[in-house]
PDB file of N, CA and C in Angstrom:
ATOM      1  N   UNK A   1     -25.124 -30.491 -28.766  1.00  0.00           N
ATOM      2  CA  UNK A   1     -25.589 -30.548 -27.397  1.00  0.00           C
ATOM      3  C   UNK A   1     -26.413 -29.305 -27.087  1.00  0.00           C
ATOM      4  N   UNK A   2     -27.532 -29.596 -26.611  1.00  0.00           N
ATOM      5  CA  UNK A   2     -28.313 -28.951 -25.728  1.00  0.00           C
ATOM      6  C   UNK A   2     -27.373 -27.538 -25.151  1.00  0.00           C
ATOM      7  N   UNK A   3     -27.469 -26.403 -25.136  1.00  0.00           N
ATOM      8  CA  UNK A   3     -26.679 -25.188 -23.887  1.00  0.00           C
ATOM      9  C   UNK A   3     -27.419 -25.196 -22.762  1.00  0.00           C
ATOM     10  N   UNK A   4     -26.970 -24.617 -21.535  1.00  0.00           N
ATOM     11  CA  UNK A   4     -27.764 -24.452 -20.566  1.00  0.00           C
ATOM     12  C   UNK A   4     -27.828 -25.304 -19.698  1.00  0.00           C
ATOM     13  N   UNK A   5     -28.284 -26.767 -20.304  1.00  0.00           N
ATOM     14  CA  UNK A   5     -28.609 -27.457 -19.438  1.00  0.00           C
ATOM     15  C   UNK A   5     -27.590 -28.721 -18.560  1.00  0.00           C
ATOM     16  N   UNK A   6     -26.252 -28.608 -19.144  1.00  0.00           N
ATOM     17  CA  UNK A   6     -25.165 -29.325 -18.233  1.00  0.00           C
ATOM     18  C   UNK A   6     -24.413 -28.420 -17.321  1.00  0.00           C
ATOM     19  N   UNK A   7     -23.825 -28.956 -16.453  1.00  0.00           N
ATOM     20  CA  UNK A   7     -23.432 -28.369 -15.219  1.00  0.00           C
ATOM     21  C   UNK A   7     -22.380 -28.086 -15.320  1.00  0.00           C
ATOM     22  N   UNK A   8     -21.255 -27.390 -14.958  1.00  0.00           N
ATOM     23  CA  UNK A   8     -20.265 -26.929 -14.600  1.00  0.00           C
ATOM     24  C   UNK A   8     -18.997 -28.033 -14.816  1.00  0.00           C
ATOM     25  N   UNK A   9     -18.043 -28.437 -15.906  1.00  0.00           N
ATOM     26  CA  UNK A   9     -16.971 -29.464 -15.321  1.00  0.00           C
ATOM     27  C   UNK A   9     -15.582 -28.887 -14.808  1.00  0.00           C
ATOM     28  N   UNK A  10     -15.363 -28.571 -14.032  1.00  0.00           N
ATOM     29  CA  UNK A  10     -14.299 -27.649 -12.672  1.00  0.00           C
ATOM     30  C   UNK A  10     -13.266 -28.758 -12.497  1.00  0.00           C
ATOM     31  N   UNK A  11     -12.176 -27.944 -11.815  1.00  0.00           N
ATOM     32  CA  UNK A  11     -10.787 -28.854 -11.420  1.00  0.00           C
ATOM     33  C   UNK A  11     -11.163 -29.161 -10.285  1.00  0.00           C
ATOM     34  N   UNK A  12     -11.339 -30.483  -9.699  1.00  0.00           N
ATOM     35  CA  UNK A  12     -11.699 -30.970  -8.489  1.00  0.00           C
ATOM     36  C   UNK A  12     -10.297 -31.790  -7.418  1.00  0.00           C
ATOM     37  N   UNK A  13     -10.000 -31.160  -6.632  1.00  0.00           N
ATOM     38  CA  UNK A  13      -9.382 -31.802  -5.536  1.00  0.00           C
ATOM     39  C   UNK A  13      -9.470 -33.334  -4.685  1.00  0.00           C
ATOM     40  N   UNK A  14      -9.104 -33.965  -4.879  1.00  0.00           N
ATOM     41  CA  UNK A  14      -9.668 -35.394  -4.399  1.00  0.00           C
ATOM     42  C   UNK A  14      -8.221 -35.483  -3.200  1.00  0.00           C
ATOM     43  N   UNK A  15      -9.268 -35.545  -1.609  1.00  0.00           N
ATOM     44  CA  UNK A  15      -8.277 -35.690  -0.246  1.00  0.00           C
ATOM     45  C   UNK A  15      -8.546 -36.784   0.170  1.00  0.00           C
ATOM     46  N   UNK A  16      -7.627 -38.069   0.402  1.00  0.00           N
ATOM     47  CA  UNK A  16      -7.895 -39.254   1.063  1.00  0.00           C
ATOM     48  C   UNK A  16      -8.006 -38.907   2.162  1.00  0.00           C
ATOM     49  N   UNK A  17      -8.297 -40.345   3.675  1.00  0.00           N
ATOM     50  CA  UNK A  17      -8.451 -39.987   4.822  1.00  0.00           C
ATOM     51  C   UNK A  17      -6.635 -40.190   4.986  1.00  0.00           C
ATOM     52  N   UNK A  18      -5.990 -40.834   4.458  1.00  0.00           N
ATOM     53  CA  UNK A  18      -4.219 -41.368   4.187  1.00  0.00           C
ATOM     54  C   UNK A  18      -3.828 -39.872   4.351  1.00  0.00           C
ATOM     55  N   UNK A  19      -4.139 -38.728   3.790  1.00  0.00           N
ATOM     56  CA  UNK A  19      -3.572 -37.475   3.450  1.00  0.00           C
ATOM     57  C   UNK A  19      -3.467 -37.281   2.241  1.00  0.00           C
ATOM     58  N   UNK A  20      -3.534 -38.037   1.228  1.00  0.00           N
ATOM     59  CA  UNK A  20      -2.743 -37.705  -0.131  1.00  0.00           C
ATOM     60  C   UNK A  20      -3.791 -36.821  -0.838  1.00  0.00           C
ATOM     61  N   UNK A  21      -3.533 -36.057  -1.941  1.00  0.00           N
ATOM     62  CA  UNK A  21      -4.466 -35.504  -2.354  1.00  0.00           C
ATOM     63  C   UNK A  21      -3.703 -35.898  -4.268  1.00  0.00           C
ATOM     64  N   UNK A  22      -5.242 -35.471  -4.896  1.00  0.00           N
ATOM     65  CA  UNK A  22      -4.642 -35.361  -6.191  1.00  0.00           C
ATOM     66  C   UNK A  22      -5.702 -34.465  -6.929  1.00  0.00           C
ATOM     67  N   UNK A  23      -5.550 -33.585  -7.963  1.00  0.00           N
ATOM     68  CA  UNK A  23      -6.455 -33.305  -8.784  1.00  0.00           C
ATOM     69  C   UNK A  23      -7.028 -33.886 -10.051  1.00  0.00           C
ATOM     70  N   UNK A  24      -8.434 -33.798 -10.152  1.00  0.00           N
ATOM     71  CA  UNK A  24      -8.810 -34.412 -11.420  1.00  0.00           C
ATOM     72  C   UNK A  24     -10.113 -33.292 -11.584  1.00  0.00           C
ATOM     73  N   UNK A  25     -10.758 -34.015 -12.648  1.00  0.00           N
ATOM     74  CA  UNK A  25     -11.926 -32.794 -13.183  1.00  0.00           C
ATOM     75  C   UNK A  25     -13.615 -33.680 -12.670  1.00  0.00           C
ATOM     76  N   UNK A  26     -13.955 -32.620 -12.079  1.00  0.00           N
ATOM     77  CA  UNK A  26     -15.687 -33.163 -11.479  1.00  0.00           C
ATOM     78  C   UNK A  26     -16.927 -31.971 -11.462  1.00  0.00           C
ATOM     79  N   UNK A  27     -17.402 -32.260 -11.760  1.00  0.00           N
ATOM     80  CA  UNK A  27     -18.762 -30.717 -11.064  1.00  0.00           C
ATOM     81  C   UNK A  27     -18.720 -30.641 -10.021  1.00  0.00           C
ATOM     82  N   UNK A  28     -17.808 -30.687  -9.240  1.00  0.00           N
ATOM     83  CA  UNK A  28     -17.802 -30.407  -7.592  1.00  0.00           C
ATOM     84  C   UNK A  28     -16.313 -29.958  -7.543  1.00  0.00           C
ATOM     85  N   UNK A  29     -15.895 -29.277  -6.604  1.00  0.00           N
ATOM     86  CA  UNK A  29     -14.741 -28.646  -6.527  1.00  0.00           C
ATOM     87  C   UNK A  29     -13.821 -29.406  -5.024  1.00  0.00           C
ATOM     88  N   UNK A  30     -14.764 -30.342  -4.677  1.00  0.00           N
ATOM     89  CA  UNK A  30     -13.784 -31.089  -3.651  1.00  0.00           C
ATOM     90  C   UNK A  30     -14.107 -32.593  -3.406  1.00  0.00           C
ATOM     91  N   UNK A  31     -13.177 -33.237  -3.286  1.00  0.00           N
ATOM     92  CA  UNK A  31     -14.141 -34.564  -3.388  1.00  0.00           C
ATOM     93  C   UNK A  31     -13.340 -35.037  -2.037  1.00  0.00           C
ATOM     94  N   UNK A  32     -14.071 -36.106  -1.146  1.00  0.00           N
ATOM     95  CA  UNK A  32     -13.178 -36.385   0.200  1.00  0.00           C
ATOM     96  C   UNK A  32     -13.458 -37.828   0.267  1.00  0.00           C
ATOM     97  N   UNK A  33     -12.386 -38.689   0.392  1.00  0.00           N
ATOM     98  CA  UNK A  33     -12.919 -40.648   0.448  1.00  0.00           C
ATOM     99  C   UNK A  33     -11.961 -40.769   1.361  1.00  0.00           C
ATOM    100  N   UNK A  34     -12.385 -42.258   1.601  1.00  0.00           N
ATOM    101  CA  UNK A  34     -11.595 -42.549   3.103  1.00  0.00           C
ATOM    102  C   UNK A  34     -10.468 -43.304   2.366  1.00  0.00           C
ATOM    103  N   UNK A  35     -10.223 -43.951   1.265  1.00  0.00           N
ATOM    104  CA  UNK A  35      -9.326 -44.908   0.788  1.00  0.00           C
ATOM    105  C   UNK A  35      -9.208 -44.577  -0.772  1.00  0.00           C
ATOM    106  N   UNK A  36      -7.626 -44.505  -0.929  1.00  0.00           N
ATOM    107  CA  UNK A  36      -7.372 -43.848  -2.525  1.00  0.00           C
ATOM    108  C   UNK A  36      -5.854 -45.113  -2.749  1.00  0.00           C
ATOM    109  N   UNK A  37      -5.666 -44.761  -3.912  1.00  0.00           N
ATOM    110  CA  UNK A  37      -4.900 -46.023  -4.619  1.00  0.00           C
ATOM    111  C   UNK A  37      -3.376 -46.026  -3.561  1.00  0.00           C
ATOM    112  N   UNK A  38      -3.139 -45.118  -2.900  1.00  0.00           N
ATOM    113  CA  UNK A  38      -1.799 -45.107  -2.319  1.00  0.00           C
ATOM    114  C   UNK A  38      -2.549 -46.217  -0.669  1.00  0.00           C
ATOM    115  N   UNK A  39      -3.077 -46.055  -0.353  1.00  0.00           N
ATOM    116  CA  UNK A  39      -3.408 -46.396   1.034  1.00  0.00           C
ATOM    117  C   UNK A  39      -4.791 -47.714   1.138  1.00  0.00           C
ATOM    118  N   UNK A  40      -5.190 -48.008  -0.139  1.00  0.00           N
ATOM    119  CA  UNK A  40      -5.734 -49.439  -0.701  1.00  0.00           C
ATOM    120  C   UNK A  40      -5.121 -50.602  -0.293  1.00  0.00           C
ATOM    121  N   UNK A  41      -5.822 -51.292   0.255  1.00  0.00           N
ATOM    122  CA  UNK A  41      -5.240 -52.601   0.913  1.00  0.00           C
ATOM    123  C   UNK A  41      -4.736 -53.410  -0.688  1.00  0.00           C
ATOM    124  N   UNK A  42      -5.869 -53.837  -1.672  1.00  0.00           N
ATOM    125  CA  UNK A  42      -5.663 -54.215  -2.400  1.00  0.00           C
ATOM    126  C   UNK A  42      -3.941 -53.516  -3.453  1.00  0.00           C
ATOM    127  N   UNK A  43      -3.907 -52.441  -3.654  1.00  0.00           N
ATOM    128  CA  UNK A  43      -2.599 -52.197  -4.207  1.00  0.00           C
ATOM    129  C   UNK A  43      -1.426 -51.970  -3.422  1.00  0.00           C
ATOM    130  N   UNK A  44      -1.603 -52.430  -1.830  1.00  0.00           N
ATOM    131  CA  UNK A  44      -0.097 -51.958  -0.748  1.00  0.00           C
ATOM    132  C   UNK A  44       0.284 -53.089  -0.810  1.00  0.00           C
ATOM    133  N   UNK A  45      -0.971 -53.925  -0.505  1.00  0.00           N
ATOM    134  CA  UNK A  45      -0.718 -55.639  -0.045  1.00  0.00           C
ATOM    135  C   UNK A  45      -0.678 -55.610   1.509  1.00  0.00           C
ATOM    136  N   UNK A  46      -0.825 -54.231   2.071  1.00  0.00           N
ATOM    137  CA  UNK A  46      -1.152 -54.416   3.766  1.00  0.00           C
ATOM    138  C   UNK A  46      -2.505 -54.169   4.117  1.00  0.00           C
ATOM    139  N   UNK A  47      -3.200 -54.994   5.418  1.00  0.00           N
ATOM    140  CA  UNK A  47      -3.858 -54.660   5.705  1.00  0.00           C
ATOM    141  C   UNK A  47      -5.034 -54.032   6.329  1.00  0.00           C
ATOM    142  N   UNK A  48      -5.983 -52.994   5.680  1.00  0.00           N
ATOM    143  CA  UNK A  48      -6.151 -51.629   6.828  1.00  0.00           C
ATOM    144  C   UNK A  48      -7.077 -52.386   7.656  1.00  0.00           C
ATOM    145  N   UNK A  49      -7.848 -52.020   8.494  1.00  0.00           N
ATOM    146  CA  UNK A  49      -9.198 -51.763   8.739  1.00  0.00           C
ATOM    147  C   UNK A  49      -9.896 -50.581   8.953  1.00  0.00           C
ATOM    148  N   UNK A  50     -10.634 -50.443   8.600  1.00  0.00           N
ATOM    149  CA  UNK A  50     -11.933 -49.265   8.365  1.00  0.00           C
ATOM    150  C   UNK A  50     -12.511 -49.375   9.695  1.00  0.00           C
ATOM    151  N   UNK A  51     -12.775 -48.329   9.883  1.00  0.00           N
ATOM    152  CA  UNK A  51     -13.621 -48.214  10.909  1.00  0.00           C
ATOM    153  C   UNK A  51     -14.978 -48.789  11.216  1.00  0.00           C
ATOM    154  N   UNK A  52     -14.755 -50.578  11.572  1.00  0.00           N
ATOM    155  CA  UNK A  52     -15.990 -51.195  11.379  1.00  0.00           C
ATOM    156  C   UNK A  52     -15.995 -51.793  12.657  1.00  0.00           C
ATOM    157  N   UNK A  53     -15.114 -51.700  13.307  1.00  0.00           N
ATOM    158  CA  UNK A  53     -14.609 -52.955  14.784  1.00  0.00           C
ATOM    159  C   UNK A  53     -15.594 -52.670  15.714  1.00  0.00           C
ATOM    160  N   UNK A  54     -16.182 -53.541  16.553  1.00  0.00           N
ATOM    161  CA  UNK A  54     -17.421 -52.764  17.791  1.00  0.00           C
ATOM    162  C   UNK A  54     -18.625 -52.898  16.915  1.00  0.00           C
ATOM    163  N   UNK A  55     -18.990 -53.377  15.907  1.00  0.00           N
ATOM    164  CA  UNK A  55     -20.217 -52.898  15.858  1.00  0.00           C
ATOM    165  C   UNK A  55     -21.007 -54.114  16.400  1.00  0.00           C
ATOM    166  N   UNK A  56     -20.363 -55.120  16.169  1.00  0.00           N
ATOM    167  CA  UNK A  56     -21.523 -56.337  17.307  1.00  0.00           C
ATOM    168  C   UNK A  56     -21.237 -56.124  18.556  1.00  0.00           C
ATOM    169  N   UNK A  57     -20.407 -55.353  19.053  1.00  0.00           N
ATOM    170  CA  UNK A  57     -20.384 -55.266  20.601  1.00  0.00           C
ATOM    171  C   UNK A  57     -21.656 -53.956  20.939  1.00  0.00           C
ATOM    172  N   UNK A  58     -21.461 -53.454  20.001  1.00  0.00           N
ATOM    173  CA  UNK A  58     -22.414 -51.826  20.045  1.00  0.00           C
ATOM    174  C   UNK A  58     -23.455 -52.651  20.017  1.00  0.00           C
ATOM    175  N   UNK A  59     -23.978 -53.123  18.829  1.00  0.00           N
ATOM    176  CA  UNK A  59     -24.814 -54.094  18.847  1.00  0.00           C
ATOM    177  C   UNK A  59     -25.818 -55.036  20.173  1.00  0.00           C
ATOM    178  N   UNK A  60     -24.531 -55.972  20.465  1.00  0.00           N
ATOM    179  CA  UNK A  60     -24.859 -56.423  21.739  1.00  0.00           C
ATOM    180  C   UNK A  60     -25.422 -55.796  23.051  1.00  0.00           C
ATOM    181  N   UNK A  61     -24.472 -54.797  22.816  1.00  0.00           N
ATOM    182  CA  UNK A  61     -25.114 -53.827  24.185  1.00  0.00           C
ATOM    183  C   UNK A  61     -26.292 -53.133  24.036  1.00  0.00           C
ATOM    184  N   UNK A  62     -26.679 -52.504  22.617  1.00  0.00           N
ATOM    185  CA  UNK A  62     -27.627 -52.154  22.743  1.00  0.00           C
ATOM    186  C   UNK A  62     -28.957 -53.012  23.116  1.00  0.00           C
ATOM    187  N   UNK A  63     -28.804 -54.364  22.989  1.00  0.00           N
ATOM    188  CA  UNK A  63     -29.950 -55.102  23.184  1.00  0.00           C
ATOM    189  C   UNK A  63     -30.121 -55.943  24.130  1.00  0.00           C
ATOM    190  N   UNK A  64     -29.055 -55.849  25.047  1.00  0.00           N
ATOM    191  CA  UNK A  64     -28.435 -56.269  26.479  1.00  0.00           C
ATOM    192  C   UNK A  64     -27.810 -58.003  26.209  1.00  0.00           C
ATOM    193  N   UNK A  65     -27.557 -58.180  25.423  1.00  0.00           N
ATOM    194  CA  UNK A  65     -27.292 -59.654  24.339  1.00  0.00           C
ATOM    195  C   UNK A  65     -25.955 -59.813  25.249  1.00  0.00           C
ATOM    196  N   UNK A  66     -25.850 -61.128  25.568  1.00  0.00           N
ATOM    197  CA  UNK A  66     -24.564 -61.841  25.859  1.00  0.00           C
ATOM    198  C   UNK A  66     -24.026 -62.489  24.805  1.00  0.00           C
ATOM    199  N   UNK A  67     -22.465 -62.449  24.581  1.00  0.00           N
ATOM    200  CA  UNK A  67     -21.758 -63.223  23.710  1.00  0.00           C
ATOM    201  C   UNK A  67     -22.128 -64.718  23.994  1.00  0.00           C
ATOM    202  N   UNK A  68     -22.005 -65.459  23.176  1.00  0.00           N
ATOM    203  CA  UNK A  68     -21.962 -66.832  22.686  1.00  0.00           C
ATOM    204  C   UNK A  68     -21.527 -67.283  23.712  1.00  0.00           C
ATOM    205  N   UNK A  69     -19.869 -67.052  24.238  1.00  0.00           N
ATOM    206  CA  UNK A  69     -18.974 -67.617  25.035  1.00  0.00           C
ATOM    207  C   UNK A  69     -19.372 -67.650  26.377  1.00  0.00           C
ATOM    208  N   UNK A  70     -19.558 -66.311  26.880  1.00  0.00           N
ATOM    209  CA  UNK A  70     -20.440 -65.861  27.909  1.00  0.00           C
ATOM    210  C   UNK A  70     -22.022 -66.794  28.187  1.00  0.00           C
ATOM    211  N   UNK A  71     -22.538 -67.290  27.653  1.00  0.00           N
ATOM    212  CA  UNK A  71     -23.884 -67.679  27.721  1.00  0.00           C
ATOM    213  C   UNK A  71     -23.315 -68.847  27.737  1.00  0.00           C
ATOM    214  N   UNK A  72     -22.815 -69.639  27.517  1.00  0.00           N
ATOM    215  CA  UNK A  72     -22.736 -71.342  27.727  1.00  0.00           C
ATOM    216  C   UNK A  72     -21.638 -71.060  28.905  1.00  0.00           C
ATOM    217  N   UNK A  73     -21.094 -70.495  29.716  1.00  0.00           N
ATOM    218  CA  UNK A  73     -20.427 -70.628  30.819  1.00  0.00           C
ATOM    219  C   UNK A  73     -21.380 -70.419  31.997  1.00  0.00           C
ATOM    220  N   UNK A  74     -21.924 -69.646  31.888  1.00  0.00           N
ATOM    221  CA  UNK A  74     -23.027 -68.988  32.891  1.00  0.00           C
ATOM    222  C   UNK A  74     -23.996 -70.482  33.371  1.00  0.00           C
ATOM    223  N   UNK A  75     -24.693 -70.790  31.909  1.00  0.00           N
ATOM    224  CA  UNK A  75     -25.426 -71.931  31.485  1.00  0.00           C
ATOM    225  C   UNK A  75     -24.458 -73.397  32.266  1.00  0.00           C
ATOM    226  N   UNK A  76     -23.400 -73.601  32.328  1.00  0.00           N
ATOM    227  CA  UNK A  76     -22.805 -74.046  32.669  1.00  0.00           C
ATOM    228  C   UNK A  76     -22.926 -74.407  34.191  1.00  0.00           C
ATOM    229  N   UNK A  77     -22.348 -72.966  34.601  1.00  0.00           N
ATOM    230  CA  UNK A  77     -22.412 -73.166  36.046  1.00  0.00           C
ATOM    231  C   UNK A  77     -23.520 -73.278  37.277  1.00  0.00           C
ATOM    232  N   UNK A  78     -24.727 -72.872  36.165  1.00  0.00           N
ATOM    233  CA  UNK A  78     -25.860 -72.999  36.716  1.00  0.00           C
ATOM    234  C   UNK A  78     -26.099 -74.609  36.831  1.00  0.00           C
ATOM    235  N   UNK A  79     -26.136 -75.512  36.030  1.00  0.00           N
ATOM    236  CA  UNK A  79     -26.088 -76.494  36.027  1.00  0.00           C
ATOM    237  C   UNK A  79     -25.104 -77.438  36.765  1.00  0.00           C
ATOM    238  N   UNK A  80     -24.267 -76.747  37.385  1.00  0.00           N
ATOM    239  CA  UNK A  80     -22.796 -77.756  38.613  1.00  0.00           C
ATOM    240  C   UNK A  80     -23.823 -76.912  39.637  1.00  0.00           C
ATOM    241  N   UNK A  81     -24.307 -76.048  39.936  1.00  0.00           N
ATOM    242  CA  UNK A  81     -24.890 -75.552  41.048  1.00  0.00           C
ATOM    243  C   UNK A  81     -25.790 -76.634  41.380  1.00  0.00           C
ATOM    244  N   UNK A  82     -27.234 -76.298  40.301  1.00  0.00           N
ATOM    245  CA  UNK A  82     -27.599 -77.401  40.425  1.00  0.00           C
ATOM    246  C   UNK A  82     -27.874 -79.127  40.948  1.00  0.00           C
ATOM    247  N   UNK A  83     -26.835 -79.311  40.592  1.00  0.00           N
ATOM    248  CA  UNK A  83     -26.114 -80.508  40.569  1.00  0.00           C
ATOM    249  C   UNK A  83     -25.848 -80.722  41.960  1.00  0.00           C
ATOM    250  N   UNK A  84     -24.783 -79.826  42.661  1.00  0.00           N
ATOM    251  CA  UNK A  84     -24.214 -79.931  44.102  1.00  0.00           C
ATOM    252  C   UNK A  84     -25.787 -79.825  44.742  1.00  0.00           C
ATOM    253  N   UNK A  85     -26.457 -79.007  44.692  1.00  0.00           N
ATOM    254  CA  UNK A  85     -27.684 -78.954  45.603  1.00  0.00           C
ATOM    255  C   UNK A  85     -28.611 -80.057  45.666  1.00  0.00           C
ATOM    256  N   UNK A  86     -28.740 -80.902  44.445  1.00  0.00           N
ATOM    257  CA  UNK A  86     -29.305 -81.993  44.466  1.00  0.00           C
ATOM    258  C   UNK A  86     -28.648 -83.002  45.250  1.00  0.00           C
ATOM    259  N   UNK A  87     -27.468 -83.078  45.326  1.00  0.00           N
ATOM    260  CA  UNK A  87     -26.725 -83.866  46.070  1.00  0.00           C
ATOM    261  C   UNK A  87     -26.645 -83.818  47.753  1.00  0.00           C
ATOM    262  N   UNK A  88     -27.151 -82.639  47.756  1.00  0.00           N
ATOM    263  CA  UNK A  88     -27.092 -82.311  49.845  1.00  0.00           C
ATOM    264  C   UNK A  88     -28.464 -82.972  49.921  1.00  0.00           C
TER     265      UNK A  88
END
């Protein structure tokens, strides 16, 4: 091998967002993930969620968007309005 030109392989710290920590070896001296084998949905068998919830509501709002549900009720009542006024 070449000298010089590979990097450093160091004892690296690996911290879940769970808390757990473990050491292993990396060119970096800290490594940080949100999900490690203790707190894995796939190896607990429970299940997490990640911080993904809101984003079609964030979404929605940002673009002033009505839900699905919301829009055919509205749509709805416009149409019994309608309706009664045609009738007077």
């Amino acid at each position: 091998m070449k000298e010089k030109i590979h990097p450093t392989y160091v004892e690296a710290t690996v911290t879940c967002g769970c808390g757990e920590t473990f050491v292993t070896r990396s060119t970096t001296d800290k490594i940080v993930v949100e999900v490690c084998g203790k707190c894995h949905p796939f190896y607990t068998g429970k299940q997490k969620f990640v911080d993904s919830a809101g984003r079609i509501e964030k979404f929605q709002r940002k673009y002033n968007w009505k839900s699905p549900g919301s829009a055919n009720k509205t749509s709805d009542q416009n149409d019994e309005k309608a309706q009664t006024e045609d009738k007077k």
